[in-house]
PDB file of N, CA and C in Angstrom:
ATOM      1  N   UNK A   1      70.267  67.975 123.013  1.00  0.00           N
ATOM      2  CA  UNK A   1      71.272  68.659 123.771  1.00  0.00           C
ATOM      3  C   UNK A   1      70.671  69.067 125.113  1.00  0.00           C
ATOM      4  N   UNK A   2      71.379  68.702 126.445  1.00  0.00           N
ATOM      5  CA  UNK A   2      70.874  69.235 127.666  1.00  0.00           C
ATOM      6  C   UNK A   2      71.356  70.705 127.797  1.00  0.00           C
ATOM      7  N   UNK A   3      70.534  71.423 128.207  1.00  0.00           N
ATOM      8  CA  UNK A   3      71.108  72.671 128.831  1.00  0.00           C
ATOM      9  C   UNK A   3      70.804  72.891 130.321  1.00  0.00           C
ATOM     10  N   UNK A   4      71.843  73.741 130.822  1.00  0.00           N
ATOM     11  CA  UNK A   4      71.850  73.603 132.681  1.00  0.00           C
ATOM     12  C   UNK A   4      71.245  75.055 132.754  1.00  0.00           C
ATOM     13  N   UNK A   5      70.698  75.142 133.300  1.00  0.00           N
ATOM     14  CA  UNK A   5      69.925  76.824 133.702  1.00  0.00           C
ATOM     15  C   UNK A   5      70.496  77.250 135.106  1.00  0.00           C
ATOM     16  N   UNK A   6      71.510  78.450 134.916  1.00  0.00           N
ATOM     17  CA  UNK A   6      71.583  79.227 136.223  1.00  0.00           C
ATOM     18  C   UNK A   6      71.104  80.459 136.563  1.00  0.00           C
ATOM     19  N   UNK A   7      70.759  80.305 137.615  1.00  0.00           N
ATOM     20  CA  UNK A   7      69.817  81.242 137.959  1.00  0.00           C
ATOM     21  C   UNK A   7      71.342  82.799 138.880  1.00  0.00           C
ATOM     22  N   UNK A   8      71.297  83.887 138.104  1.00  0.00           N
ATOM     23  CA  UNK A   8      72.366  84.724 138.831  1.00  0.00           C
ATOM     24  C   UNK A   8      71.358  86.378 139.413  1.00  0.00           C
ATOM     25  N   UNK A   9      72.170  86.809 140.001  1.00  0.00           N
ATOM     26  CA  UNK A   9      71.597  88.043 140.339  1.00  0.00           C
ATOM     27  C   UNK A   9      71.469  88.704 139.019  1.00  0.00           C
ATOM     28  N   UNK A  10      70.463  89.802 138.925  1.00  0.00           N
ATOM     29  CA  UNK A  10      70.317  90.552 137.764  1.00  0.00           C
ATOM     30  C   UNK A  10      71.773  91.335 137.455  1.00  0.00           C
ATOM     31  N   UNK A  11      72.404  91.888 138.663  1.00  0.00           N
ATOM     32  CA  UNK A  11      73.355  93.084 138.870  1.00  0.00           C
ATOM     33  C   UNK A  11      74.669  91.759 138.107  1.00  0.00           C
ATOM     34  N   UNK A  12      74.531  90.735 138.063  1.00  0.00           N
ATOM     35  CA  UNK A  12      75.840  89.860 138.200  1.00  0.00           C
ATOM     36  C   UNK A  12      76.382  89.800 136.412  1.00  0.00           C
ATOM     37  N   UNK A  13      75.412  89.912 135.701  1.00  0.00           N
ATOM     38  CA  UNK A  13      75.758  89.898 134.236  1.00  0.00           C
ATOM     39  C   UNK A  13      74.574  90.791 133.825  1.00  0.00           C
ATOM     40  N   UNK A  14      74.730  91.825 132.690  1.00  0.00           N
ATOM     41  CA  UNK A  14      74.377  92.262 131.844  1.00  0.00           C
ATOM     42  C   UNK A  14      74.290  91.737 130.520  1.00  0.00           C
ATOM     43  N   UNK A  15      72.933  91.575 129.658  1.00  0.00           N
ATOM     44  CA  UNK A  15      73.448  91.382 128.901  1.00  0.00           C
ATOM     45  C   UNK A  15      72.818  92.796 127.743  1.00  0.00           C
ATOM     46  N   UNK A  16      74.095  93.264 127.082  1.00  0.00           N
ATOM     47  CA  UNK A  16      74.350  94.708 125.735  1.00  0.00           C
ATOM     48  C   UNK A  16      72.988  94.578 125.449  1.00  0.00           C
ATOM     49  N   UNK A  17      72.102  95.228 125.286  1.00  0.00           N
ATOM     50  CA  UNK A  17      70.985  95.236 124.129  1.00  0.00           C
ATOM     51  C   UNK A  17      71.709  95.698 122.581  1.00  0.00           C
ATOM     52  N   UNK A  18      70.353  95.235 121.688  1.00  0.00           N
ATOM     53  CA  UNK A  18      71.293  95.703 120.454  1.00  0.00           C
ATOM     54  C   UNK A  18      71.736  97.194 120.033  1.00  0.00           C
ATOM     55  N   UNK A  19      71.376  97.927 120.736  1.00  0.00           N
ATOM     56  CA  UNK A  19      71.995  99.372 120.338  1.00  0.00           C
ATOM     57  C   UNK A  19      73.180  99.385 121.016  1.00  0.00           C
ATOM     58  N   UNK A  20      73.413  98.808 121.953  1.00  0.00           N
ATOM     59  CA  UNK A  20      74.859  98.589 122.703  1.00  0.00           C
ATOM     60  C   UNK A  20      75.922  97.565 121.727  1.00  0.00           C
ATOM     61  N   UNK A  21      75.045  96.839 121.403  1.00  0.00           N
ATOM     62  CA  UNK A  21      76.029  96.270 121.059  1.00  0.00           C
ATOM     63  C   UNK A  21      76.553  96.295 119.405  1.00  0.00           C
ATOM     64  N   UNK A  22      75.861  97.171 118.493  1.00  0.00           N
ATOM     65  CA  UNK A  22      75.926  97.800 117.421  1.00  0.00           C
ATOM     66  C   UNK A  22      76.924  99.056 118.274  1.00  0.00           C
ATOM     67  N   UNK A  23      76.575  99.655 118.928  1.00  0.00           N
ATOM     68  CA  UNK A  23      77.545 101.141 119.180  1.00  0.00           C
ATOM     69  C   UNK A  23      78.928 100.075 119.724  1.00  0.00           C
ATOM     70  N   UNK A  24      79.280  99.082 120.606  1.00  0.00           N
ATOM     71  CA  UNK A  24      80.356  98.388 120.720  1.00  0.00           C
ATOM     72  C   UNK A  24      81.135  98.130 119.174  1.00  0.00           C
ATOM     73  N   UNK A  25      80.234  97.864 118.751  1.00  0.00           N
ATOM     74  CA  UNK A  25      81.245  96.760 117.155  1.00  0.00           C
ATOM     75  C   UNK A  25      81.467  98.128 116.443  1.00  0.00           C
ATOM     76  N   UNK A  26      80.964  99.308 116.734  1.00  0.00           N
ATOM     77  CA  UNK A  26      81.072 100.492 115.957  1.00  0.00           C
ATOM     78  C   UNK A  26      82.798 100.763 116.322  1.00  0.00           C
ATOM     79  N   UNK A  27      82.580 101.030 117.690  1.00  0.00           N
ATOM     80  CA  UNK A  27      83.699 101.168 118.121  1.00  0.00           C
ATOM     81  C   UNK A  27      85.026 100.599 118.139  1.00  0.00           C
ATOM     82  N   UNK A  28      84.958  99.242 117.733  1.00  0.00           N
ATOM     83  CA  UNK A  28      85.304  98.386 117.529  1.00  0.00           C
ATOM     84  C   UNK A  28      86.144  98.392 116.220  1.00  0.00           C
ATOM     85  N   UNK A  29      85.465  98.671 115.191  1.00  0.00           N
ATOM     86  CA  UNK A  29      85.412  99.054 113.985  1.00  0.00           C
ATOM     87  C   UNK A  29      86.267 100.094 113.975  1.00  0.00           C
ATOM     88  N   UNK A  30      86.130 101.319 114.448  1.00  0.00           N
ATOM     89  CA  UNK A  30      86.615 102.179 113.845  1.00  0.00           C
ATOM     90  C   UNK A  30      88.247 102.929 115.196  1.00  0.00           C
ATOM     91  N   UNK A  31      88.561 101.369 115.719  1.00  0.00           N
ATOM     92  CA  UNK A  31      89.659 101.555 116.909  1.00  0.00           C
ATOM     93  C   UNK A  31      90.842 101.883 116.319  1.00  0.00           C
ATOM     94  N   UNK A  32      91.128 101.471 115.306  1.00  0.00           N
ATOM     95  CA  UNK A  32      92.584 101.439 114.767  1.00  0.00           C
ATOM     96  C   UNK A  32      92.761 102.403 114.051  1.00  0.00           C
ATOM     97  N   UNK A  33      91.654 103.557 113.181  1.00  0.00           N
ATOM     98  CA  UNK A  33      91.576 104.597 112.751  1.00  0.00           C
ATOM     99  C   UNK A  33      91.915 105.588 113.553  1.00  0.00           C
ATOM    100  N   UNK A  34      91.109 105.600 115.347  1.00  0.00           N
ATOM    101  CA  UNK A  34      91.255 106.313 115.481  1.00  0.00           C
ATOM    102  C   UNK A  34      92.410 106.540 116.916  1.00  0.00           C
ATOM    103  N   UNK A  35      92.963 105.164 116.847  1.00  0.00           N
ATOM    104  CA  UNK A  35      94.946 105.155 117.153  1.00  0.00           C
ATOM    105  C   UNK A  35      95.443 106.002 116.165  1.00  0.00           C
ATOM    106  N   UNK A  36      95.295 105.477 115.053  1.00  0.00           N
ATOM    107  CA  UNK A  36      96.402 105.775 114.016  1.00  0.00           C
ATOM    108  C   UNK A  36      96.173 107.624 114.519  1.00  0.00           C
ATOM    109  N   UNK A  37      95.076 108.401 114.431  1.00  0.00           N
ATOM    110  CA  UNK A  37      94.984 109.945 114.590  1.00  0.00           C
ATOM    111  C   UNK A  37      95.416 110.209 115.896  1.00  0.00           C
ATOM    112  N   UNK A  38      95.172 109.316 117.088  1.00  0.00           N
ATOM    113  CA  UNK A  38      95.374 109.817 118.362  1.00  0.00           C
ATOM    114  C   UNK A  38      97.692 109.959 118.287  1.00  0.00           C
ATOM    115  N   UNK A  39      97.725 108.784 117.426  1.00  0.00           N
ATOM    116  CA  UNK A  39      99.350 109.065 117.241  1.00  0.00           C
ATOM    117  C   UNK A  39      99.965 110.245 116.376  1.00  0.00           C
ATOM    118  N   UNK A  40      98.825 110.524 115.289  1.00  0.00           N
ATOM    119  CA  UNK A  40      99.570 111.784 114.929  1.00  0.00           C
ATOM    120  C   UNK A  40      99.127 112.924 115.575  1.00  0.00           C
ATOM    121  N   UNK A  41      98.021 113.294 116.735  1.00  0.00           N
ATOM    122  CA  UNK A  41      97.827 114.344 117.373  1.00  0.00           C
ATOM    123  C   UNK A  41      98.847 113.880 118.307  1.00  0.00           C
ATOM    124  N   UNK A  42      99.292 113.082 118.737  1.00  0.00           N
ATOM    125  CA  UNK A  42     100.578 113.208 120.221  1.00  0.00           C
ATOM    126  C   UNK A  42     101.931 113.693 119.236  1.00  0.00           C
ATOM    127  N   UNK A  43     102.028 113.972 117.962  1.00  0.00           N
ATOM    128  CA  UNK A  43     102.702 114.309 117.275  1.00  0.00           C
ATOM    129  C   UNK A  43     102.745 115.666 117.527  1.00  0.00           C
ATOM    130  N   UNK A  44     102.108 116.013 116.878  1.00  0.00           N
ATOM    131  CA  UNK A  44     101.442 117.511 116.701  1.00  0.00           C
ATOM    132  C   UNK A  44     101.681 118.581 118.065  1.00  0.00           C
ATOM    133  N   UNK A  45     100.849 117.429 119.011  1.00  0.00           N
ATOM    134  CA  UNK A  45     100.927 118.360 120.401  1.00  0.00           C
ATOM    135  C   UNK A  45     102.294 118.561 120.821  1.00  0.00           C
ATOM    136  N   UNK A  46     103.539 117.215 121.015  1.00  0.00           N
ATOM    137  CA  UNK A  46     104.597 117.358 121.266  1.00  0.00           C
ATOM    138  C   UNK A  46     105.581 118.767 120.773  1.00  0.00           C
ATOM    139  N   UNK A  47     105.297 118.922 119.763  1.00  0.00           N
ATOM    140  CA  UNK A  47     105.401 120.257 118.405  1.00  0.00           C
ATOM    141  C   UNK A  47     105.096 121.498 119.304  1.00  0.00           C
ATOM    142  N   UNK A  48     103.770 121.426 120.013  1.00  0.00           N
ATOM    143  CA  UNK A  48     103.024 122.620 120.539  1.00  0.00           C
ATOM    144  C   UNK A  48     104.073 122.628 121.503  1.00  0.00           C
ATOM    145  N   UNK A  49     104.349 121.101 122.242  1.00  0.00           N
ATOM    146  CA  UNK A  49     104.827 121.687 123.723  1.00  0.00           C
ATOM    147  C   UNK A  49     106.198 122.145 123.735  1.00  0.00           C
ATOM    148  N   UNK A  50     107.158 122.064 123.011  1.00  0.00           N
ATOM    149  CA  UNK A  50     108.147 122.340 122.730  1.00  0.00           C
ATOM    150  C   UNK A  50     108.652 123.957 123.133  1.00  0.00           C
ATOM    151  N   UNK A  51     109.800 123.984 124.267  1.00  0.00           N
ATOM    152  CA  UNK A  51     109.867 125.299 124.766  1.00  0.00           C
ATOM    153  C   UNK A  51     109.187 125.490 125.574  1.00  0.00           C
ATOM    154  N   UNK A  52     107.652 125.187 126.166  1.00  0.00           N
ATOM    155  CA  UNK A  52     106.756 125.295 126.843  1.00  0.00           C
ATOM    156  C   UNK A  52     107.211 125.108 128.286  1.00  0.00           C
ATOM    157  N   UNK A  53     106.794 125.684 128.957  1.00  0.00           N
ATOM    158  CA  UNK A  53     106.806 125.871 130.535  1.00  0.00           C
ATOM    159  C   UNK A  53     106.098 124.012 130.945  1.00  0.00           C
ATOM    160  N   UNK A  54     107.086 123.459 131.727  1.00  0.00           N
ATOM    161  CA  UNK A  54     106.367 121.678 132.280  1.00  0.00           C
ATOM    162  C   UNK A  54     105.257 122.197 132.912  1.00  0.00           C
ATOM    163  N   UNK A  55     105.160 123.501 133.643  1.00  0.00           N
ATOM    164  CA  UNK A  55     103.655 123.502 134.087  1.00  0.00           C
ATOM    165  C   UNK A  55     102.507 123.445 133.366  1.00  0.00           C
ATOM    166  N   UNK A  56     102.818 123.867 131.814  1.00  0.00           N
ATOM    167  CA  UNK A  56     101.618 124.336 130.985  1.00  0.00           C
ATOM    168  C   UNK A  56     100.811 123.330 130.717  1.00  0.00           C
ATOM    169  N   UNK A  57      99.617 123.416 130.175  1.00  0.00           N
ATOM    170  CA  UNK A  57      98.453 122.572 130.427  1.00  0.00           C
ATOM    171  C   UNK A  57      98.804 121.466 128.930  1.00  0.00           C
ATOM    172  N   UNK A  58      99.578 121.998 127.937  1.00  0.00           N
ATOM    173  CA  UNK A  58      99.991 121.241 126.861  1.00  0.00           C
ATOM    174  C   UNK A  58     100.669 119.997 127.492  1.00  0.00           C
ATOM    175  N   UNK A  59     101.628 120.073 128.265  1.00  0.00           N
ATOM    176  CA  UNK A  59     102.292 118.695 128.632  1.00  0.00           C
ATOM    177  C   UNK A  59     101.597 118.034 129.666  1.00  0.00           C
ATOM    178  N   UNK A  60     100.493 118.256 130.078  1.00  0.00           N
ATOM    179  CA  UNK A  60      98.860 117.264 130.702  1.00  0.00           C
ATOM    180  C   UNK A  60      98.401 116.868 129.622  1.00  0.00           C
ATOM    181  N   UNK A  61      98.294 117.663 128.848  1.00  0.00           N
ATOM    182  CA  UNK A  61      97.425 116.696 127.625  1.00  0.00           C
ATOM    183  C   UNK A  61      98.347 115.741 126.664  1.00  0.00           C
ATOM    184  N   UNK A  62      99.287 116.302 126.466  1.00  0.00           N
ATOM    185  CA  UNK A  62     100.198 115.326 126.068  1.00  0.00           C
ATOM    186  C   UNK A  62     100.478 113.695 126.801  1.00  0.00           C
ATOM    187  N   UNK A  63     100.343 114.030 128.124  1.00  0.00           N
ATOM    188  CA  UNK A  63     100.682 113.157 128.824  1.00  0.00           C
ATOM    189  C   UNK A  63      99.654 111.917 128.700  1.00  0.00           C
ATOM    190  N   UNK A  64      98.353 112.790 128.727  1.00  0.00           N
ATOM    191  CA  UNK A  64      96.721 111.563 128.587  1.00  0.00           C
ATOM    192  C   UNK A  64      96.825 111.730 127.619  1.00  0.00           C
ATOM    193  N   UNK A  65      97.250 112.228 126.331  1.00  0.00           N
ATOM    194  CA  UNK A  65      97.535 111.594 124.954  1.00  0.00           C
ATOM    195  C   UNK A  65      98.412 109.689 125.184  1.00  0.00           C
ATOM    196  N   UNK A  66      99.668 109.914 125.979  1.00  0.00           N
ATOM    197  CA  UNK A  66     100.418 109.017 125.612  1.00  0.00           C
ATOM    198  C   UNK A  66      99.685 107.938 126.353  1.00  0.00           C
ATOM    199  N   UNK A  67      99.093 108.003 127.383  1.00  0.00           N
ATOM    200  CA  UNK A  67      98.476 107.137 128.265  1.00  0.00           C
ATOM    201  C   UNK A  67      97.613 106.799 127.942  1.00  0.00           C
ATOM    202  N   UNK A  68      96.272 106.984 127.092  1.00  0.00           N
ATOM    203  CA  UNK A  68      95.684 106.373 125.805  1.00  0.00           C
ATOM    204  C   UNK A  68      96.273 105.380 125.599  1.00  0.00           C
ATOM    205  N   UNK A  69      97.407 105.974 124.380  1.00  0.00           N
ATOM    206  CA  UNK A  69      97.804 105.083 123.210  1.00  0.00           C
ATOM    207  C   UNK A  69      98.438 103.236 124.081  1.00  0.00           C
ATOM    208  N   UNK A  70      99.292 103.859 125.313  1.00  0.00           N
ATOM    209  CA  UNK A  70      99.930 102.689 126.116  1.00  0.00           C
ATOM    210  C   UNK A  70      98.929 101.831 126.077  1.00  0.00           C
ATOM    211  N   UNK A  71      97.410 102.587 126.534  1.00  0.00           N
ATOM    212  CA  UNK A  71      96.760 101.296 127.448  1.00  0.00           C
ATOM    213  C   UNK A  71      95.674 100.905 125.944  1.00  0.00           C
ATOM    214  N   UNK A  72      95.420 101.613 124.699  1.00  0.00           N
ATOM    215  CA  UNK A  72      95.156 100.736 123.760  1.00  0.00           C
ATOM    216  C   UNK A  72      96.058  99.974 123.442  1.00  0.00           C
ATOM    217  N   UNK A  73      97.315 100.185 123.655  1.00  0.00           N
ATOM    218  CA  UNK A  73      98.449  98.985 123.014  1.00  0.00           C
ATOM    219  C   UNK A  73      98.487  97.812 124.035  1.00  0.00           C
ATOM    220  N   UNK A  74      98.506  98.286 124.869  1.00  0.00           N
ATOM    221  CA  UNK A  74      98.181  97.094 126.441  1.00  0.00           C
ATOM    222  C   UNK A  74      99.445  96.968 126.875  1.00  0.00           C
ATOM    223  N   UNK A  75     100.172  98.741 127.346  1.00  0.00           N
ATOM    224  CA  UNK A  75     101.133  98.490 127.885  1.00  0.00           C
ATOM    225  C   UNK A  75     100.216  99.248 129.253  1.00  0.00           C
ATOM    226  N   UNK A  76      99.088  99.114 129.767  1.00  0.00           N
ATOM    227  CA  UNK A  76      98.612 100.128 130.858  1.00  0.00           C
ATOM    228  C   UNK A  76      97.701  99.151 131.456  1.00  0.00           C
TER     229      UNK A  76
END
């Protein structure tokens, strides 16, 4: 088998060492667990914000609650 050797800047690719890339597959691993909780805390909080003043700091967090979940779903 031939192989072509390119030569790139260091800055141009990284490559994970294995603690990176064990903490990646970790994460990886445990993504859909921790959707499934980030959806029942936007539950929960919605609950809190209820009645709440739109200024209060509950409907900011609510808000980067939902904006999470969008851009794990890949609506973001």
């Amino acid at each position: 088998m031939k192989t072509t050797r390119v030569n790139l800047p260091e800055s141009a690719y990284a490559i994970p060492t294995y603690d990176e890339q064990k903490a990646n597959a970790n994460l990886i691993a445990a993504a859909p667990d921790l959707l499934d909780v980030l959806r029942v805390t936007e539950c929960a909080v919605e609950q809190l914000c209820y009645g709440q003043d739109t200024a209060n700091e509950c409907w900011t967090t609510l808000s980067k609650i939902r904006d999470v979940i969008a851009k794990a779903e890949g609506q973001l």
